[in-house]
PDB file of N, CA and C in Angstrom:
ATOM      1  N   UNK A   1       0.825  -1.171   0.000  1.00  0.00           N
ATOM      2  CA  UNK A   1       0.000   0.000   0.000  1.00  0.00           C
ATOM      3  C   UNK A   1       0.878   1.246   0.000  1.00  0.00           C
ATOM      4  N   UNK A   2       0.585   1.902  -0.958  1.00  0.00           N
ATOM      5  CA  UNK A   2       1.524   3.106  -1.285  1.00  0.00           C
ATOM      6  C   UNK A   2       1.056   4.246  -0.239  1.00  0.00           C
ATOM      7  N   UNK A   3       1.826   4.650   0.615  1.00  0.00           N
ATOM      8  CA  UNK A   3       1.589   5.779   1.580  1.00  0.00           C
ATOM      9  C   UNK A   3       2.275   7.102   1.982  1.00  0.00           C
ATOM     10  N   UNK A   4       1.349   7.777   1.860  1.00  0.00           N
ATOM     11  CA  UNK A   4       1.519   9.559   2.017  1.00  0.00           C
ATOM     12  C   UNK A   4       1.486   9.345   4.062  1.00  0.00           C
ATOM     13  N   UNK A   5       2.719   9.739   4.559  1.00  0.00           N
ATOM     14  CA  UNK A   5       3.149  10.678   5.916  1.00  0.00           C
ATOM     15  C   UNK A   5       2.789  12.400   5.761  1.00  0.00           C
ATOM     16  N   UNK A   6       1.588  12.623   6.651  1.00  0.00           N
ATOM     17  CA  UNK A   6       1.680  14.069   7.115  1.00  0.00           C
ATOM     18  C   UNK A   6       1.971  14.348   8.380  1.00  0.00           C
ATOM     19  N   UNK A   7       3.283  15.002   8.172  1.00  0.00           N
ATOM     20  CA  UNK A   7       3.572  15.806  10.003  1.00  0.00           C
ATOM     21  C   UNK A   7       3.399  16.650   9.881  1.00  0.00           C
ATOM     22  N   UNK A   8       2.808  17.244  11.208  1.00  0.00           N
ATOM     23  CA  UNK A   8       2.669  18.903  11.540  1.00  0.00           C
ATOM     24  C   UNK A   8       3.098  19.388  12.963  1.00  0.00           C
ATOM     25  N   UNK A   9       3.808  20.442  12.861  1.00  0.00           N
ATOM     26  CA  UNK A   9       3.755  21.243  14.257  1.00  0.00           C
ATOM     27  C   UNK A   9       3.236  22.545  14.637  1.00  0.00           C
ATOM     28  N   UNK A  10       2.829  22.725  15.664  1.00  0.00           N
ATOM     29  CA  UNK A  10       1.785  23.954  15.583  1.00  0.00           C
ATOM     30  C   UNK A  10       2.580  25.333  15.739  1.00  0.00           C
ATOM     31  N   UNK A  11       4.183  25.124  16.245  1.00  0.00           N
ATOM     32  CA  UNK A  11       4.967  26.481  16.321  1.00  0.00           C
ATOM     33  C   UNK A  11       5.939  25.936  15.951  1.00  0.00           C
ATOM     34  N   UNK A  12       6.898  27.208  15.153  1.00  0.00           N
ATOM     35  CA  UNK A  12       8.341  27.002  14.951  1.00  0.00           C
ATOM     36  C   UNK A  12       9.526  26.346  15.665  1.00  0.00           C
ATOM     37  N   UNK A  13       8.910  26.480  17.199  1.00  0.00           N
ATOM     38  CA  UNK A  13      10.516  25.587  17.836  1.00  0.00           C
ATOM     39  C   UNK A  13       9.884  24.136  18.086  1.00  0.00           C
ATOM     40  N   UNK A  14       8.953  23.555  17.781  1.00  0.00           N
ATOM     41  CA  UNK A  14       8.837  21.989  17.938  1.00  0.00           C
ATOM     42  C   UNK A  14       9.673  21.478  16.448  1.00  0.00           C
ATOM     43  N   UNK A  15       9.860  20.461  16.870  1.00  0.00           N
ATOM     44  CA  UNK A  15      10.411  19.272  15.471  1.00  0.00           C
ATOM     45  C   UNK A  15       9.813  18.621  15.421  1.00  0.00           C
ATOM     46  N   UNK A  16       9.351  18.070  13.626  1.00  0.00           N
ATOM     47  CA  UNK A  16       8.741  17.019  13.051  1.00  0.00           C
ATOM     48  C   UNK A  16       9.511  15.412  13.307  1.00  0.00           C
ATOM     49  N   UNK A  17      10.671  15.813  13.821  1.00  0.00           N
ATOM     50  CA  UNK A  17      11.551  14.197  13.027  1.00  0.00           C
ATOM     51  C   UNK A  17      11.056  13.133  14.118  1.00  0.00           C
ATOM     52  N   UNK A  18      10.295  13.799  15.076  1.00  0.00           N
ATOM     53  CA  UNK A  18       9.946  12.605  16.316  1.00  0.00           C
ATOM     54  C   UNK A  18       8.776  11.783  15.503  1.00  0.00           C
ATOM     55  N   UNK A  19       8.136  12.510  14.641  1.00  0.00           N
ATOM     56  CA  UNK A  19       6.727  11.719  14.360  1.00  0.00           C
ATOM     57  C   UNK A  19       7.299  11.442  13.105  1.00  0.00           C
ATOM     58  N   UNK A  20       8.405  12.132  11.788  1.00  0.00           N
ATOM     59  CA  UNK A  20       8.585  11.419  11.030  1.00  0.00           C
ATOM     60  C   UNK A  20       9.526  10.021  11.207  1.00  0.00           C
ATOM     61  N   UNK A  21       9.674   9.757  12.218  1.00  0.00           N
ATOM     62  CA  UNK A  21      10.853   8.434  12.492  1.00  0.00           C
ATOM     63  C   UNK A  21       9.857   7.464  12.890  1.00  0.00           C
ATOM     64  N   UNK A  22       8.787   8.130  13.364  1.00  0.00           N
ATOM     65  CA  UNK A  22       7.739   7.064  14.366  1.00  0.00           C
ATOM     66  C   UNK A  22       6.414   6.027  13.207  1.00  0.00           C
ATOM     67  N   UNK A  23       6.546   7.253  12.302  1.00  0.00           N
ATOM     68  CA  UNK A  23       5.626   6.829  11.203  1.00  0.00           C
ATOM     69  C   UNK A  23       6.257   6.089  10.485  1.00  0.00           C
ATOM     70  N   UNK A  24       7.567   6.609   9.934  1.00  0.00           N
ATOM     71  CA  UNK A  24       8.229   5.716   8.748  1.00  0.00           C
ATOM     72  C   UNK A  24       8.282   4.421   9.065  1.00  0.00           C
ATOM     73  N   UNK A  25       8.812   4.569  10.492  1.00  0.00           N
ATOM     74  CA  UNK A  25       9.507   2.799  11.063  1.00  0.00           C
ATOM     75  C   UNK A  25       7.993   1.941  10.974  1.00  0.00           C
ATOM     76  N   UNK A  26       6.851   2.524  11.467  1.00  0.00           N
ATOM     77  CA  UNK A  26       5.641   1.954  11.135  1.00  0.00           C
ATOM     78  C   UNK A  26       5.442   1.526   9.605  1.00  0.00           C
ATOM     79  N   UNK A  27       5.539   2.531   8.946  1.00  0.00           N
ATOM     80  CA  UNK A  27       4.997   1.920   7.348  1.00  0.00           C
ATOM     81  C   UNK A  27       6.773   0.715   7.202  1.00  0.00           C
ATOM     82  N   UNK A  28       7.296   0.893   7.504  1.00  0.00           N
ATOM     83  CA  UNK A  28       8.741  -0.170   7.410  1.00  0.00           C
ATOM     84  C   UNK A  28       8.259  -1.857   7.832  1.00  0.00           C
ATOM     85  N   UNK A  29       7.850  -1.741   8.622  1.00  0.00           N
ATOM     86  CA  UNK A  29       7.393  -2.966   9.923  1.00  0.00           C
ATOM     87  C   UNK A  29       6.109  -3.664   8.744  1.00  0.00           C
ATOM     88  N   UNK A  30       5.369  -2.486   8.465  1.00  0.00           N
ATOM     89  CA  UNK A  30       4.237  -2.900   8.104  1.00  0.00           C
ATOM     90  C   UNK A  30       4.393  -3.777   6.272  1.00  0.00           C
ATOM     91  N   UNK A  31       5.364  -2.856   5.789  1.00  0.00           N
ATOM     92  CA  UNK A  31       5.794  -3.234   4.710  1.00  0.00           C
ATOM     93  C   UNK A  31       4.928  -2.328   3.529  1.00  0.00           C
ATOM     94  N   UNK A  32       5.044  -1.089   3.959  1.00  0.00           N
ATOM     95  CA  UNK A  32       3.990  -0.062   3.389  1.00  0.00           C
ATOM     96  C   UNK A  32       5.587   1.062   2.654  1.00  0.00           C
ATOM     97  N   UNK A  33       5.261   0.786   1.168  1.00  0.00           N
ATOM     98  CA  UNK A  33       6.448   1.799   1.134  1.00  0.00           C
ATOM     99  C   UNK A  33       6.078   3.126   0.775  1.00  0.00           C
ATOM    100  N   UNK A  34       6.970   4.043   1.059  1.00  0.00           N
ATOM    101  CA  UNK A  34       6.317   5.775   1.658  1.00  0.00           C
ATOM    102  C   UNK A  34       6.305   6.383   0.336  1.00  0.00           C
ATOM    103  N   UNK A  35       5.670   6.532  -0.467  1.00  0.00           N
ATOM    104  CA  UNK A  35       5.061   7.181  -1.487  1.00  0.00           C
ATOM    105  C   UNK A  35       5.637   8.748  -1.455  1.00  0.00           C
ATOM    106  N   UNK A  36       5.466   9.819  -0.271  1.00  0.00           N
ATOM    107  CA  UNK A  36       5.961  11.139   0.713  1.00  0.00           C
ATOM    108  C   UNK A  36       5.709  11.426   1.677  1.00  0.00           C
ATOM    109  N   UNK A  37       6.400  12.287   1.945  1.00  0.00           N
ATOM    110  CA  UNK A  37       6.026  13.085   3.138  1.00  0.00           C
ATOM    111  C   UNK A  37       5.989  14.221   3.318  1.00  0.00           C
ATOM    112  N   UNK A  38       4.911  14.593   3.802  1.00  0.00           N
ATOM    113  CA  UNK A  38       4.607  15.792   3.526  1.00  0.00           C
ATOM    114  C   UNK A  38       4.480  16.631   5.159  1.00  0.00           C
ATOM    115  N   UNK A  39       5.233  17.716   5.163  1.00  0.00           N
ATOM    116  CA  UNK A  39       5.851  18.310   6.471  1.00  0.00           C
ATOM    117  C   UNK A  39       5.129  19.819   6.440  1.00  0.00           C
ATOM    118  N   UNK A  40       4.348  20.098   7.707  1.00  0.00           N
ATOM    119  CA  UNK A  40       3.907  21.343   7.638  1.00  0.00           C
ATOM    120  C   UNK A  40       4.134  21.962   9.318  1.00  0.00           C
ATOM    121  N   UNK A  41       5.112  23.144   9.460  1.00  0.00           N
ATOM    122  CA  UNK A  41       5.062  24.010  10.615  1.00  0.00           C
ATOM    123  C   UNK A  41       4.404  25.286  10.610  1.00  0.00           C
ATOM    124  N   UNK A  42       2.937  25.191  10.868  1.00  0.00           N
ATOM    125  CA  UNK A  42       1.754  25.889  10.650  1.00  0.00           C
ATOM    126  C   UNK A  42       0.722  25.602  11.257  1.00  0.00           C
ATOM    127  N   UNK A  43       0.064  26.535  12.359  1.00  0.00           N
ATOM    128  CA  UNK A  43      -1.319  26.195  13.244  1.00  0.00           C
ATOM    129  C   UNK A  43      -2.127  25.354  12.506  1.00  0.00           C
ATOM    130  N   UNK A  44      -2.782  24.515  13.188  1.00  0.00           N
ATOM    131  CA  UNK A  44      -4.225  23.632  12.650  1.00  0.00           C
ATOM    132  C   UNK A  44      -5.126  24.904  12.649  1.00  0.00           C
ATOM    133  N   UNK A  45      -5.090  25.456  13.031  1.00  0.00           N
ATOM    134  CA  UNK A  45      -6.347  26.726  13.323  1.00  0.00           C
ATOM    135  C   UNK A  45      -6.149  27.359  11.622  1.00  0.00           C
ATOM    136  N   UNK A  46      -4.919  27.111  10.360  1.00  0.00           N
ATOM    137  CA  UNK A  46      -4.988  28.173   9.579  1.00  0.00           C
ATOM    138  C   UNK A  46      -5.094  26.696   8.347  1.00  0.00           C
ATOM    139  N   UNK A  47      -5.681  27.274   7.034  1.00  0.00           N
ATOM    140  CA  UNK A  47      -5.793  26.222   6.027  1.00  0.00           C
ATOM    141  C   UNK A  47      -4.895  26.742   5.093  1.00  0.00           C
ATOM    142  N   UNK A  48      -4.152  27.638   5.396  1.00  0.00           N
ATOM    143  CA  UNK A  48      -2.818  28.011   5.348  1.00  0.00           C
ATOM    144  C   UNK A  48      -2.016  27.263   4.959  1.00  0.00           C
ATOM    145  N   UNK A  49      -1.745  25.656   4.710  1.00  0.00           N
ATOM    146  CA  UNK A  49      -0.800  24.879   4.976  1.00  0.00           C
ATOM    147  C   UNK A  49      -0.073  24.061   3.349  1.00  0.00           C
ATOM    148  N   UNK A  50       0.875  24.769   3.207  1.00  0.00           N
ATOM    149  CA  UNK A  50       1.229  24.154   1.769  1.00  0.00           C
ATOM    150  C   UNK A  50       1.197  22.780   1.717  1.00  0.00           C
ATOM    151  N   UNK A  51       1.757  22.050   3.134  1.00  0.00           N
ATOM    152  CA  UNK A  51       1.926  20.194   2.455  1.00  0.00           C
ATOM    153  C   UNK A  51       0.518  19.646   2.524  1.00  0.00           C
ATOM    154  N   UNK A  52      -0.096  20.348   3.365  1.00  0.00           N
ATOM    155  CA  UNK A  52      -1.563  19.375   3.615  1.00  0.00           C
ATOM    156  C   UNK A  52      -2.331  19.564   2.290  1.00  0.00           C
ATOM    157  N   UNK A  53      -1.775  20.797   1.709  1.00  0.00           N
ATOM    158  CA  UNK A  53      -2.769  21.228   0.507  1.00  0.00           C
ATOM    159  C   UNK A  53      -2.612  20.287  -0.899  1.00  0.00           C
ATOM    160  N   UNK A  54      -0.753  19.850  -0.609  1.00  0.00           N
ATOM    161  CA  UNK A  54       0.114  18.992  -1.651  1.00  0.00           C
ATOM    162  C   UNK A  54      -0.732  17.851  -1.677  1.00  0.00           C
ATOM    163  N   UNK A  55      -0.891  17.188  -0.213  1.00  0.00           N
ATOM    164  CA  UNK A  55      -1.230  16.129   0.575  1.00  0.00           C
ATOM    165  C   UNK A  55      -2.487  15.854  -0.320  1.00  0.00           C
ATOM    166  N   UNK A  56      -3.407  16.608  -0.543  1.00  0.00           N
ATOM    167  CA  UNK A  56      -5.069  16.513  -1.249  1.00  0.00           C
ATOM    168  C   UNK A  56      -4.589  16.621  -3.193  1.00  0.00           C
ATOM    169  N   UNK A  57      -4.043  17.236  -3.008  1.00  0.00           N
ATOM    170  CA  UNK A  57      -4.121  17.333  -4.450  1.00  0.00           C
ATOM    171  C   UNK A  57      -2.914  15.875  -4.654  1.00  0.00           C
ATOM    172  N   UNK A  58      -2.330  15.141  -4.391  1.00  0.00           N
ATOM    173  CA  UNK A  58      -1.801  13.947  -4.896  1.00  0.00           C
ATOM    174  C   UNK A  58      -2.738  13.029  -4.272  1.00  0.00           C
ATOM    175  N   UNK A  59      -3.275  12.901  -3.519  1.00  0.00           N
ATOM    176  CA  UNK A  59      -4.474  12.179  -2.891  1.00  0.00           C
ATOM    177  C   UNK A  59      -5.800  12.120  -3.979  1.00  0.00           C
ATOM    178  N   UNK A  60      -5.920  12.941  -4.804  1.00  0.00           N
ATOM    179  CA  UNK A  60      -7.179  13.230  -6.098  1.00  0.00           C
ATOM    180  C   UNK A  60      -6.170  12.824  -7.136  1.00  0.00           C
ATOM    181  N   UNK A  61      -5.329  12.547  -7.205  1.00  0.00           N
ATOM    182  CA  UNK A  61      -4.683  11.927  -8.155  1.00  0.00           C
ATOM    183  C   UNK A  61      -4.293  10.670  -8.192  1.00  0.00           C
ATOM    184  N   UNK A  62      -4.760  10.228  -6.763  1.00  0.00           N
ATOM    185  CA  UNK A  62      -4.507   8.802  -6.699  1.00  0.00           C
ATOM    186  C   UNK A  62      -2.811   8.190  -6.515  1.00  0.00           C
ATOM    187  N   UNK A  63      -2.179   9.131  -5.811  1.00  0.00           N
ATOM    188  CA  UNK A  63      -0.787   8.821  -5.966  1.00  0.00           C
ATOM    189  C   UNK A  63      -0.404   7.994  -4.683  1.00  0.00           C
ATOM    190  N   UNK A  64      -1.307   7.663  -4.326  1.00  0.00           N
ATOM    191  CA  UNK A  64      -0.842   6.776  -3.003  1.00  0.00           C
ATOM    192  C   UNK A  64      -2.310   6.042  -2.322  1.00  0.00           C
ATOM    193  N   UNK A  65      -2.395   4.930  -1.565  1.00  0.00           N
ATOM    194  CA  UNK A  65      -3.738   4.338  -0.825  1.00  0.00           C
ATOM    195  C   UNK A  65      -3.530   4.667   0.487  1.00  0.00           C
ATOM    196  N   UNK A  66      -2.862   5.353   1.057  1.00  0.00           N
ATOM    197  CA  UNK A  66      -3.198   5.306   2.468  1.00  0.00           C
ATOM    198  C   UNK A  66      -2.426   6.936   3.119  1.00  0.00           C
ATOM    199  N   UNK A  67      -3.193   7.518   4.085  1.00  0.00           N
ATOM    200  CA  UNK A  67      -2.380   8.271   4.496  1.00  0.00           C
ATOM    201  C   UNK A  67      -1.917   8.202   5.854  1.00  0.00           C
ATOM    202  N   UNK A  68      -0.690   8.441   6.645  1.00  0.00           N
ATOM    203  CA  UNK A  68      -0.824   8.388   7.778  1.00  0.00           C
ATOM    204  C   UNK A  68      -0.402   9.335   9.106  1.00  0.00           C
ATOM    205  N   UNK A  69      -0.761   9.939  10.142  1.00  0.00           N
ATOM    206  CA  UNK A  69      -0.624  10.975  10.683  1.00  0.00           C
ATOM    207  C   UNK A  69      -0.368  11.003  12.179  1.00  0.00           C
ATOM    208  N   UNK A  70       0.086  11.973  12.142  1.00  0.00           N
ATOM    209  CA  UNK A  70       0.261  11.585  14.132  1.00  0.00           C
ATOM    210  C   UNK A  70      -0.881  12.727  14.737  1.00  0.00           C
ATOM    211  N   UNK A  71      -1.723  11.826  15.837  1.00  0.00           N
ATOM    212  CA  UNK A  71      -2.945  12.890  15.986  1.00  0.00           C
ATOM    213  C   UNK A  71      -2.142  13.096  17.643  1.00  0.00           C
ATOM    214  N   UNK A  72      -2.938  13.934  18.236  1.00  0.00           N
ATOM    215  CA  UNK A  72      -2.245  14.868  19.612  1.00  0.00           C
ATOM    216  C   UNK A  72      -3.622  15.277  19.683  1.00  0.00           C
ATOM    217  N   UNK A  73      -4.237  14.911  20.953  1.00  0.00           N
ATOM    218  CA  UNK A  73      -5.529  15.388  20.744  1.00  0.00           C
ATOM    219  C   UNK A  73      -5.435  15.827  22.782  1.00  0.00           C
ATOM    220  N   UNK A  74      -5.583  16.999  22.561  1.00  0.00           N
ATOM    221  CA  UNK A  74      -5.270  17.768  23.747  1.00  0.00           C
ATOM    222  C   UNK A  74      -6.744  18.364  24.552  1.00  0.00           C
ATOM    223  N   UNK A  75      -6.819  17.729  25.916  1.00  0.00           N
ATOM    224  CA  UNK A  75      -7.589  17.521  26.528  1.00  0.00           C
ATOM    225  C   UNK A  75      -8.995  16.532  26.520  1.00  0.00           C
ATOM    226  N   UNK A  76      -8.808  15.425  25.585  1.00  0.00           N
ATOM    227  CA  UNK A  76      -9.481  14.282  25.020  1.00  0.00           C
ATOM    228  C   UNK A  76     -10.606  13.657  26.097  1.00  0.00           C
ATOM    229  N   UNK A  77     -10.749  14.365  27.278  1.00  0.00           N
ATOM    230  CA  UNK A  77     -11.465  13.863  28.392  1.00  0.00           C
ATOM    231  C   UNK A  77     -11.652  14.680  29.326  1.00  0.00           C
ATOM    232  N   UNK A  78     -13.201  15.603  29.387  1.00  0.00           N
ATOM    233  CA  UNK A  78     -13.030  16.472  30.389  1.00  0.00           C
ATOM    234  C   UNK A  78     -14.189  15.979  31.433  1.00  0.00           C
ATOM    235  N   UNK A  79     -14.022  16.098  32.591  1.00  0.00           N
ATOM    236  CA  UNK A  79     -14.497  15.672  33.375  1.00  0.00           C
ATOM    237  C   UNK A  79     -14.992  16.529  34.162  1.00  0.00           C
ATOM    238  N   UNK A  80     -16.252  16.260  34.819  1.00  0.00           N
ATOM    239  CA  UNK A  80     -16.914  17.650  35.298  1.00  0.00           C
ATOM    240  C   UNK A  80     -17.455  16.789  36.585  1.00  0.00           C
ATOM    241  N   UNK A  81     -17.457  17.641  37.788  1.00  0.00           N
ATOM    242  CA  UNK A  81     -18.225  17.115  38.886  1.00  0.00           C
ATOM    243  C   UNK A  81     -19.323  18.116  39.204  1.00  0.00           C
TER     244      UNK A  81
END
């Protein structure tokens, strides 16, 4: 299965290479070879984002079956008494 990696970070001083090492070695294991990767340091809040935009337009072209992403989902459980 041909696969597109999207990393993102939401500010300039984080690094991508933690989630691009974490993904690759995954599609490696899995036997998924990486089609690209596509790297964006740019808020989720803006659609702003050149790779995610790359990401869709080779995705409508069919240039790969799978995409894969690192989600961070911040405060995933709020609890109220």
């Amino acid at each position: 299965m041909k696969t597109g990696i999207y990393i993102r970070v939401s500010t300039r001083d984080q690094e991508l290479e933690g989630q691009e090492q974490v993904l690759s070695e995954y599609c490696k294991n899995m036997g998924y070879p990486i089609f690209g990767i596509y790297r964006d340091k740019e808020s989720g809040g803006t659609s702003n984002r050149p790779a995610f935009k790359k990401l869709f337009e080779d995705a409508a072209m069919h240039k790969f079956d799978l995409v894969l992403f690192w989600a961070m989902v911040e405060n995933p459980l709020k609890l109220t008494t």
